[in-house]
N, C-alpha and C. Protein backbone atom coordinates (compact mmCIF):
# COMPACT_ATOMS: atom_id res chain seq x y z
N UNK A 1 -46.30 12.64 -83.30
CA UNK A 1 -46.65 13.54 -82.24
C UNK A 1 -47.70 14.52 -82.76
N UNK A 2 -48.87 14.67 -82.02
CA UNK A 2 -49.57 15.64 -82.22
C UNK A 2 -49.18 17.63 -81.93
N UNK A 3 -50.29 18.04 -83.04
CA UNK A 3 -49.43 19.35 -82.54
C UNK A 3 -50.54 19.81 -81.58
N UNK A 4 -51.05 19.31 -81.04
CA UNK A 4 -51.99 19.91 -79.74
C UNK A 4 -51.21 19.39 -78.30
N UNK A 5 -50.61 18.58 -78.70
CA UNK A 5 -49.07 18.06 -77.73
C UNK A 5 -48.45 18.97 -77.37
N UNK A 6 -47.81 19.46 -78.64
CA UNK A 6 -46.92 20.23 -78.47
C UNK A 6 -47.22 21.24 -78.23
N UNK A 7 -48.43 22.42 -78.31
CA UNK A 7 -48.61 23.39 -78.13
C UNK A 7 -48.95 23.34 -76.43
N UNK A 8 -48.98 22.09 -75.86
CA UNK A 8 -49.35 22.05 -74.17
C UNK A 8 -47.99 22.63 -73.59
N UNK A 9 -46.83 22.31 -74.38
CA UNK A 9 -45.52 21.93 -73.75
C UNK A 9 -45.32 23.61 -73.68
N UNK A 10 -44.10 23.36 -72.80
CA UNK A 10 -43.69 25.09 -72.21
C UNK A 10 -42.28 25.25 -72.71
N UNK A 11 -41.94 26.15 -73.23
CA UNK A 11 -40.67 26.63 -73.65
C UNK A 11 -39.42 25.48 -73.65
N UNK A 12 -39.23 25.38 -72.26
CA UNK A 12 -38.23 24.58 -72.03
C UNK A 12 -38.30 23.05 -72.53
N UNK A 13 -39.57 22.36 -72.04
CA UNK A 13 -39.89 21.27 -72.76
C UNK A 13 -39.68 21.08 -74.22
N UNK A 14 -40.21 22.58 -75.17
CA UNK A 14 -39.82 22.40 -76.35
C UNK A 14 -38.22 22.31 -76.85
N UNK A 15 -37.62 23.02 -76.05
CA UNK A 15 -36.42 23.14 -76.48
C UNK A 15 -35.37 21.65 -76.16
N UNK A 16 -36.08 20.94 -75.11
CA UNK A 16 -35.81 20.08 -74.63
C UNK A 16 -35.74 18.75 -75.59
N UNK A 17 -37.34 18.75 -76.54
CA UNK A 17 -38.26 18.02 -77.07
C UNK A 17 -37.08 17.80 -78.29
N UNK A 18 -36.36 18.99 -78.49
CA UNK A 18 -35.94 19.40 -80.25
C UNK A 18 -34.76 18.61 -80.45
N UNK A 19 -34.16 18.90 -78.98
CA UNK A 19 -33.29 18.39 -78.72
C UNK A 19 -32.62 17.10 -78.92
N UNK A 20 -33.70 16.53 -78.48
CA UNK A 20 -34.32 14.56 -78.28
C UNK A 20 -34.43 14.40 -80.06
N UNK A 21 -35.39 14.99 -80.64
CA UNK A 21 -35.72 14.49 -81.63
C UNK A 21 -34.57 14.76 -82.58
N UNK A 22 -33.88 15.96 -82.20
CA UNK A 22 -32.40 16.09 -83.61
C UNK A 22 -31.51 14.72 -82.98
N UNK A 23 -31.29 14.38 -81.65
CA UNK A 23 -30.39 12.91 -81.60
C UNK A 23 -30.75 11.93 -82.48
N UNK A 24 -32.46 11.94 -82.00
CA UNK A 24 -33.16 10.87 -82.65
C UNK A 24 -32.67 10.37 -84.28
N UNK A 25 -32.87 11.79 -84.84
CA UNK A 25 -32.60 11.35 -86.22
C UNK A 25 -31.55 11.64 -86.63
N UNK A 26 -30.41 12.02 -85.72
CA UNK A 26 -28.98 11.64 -86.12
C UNK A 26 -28.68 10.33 -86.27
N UNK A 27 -29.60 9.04 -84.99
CA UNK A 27 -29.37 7.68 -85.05
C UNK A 27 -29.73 7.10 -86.28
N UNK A 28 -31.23 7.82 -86.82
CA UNK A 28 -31.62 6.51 -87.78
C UNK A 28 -31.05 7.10 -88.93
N UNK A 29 -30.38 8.30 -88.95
CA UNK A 29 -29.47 8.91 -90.36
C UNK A 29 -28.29 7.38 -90.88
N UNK A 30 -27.43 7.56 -89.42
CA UNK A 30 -26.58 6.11 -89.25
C UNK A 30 -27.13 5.05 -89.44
N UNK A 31 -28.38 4.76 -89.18
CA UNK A 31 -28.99 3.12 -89.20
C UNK A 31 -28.86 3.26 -90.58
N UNK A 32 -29.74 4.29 -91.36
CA UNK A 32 -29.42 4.25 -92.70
C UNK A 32 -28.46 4.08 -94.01
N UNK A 33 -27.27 4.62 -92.63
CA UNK A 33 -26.01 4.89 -93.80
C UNK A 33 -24.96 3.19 -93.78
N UNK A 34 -25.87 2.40 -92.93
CA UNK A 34 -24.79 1.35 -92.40
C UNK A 34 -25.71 0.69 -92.86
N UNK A 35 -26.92 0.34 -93.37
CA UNK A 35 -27.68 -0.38 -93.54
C UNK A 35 -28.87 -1.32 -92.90
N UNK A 36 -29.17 -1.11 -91.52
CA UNK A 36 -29.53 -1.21 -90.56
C UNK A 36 -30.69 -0.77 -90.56
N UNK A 37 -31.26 0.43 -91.00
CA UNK A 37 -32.46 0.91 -90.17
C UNK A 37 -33.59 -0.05 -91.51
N UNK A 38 -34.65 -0.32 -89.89
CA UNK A 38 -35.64 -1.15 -90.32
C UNK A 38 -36.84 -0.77 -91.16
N UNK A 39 -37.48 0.38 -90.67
CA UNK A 39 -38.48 1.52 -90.90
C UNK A 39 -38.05 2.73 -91.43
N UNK A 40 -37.59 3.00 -92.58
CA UNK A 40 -37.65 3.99 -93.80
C UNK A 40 -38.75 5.35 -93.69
N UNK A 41 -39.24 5.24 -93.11
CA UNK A 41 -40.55 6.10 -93.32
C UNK A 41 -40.40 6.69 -91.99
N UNK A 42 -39.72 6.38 -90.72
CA UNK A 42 -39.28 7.03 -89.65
C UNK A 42 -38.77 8.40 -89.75
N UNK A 43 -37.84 8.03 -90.55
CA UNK A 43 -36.78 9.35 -90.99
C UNK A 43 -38.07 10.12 -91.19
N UNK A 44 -38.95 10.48 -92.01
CA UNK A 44 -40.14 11.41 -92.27
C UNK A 44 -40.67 11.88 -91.12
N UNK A 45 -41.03 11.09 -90.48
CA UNK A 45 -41.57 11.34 -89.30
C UNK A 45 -40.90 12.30 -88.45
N UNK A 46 -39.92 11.65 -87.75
CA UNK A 46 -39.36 12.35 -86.78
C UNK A 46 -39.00 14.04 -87.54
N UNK A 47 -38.89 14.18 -89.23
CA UNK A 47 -38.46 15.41 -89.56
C UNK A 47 -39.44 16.25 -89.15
N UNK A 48 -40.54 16.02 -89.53
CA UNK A 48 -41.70 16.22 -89.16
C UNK A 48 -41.97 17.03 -87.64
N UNK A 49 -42.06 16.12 -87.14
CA UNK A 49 -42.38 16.46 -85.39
C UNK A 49 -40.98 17.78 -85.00
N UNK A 50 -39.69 17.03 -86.14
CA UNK A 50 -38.79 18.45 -85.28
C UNK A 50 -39.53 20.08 -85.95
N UNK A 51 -40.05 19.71 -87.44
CA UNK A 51 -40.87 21.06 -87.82
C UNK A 51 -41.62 21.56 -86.74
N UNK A 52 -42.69 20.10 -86.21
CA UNK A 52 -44.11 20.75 -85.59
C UNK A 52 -43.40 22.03 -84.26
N UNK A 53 -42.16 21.01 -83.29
CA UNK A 53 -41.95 21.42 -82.52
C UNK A 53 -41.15 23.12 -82.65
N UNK A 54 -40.16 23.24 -83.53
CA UNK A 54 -39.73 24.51 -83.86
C UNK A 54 -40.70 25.38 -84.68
N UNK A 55 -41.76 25.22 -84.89
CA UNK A 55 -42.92 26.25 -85.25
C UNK A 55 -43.39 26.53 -84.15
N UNK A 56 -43.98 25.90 -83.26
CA UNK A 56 -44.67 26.21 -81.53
C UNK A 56 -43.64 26.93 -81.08
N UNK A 57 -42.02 26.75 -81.02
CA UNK A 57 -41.06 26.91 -80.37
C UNK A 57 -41.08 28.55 -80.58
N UNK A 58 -41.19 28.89 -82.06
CA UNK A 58 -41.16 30.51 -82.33
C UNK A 58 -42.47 30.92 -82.09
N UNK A 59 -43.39 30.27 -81.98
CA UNK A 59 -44.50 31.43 -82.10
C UNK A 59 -44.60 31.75 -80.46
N UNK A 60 -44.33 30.92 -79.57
CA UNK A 60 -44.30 30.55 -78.04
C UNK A 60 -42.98 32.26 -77.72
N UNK A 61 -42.30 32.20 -78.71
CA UNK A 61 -41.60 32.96 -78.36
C UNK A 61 -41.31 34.25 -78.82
N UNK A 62 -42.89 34.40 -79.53
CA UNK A 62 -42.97 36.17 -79.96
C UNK A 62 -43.62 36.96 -78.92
């Protein structure tokens, strides 16, 4: 996800967004722990995007 994405999005969307993405990588935590997950380098990612989004999230909200 880009962070020019995210800086479009409005409060709620972000909080929405953070939301999605902490499920997200609760799943591939499990794909991981069971042996399952395909793409290794996901997990990075998605940590990622939950940073980009909770940095916009506070500055949106000073």
């Amino acid at each position: 996800m880009k962070a020019e994405k995210v800086r479009e999005m409005s409060v709620d969307e972000l909080g929405t967004k953070e939301h999605e993405l902490q499920e997200q990588l609760f799943k591939l935590r499990m794909q991981k722990a069971t042996g399952q997950l395909q793409n290794a380098s996901r997990l990075g990612e998605v940590r990622r995007d939950i940073a980009r989004v909770m940095t916009v999230l506070k500055e949106k909200r000073r």
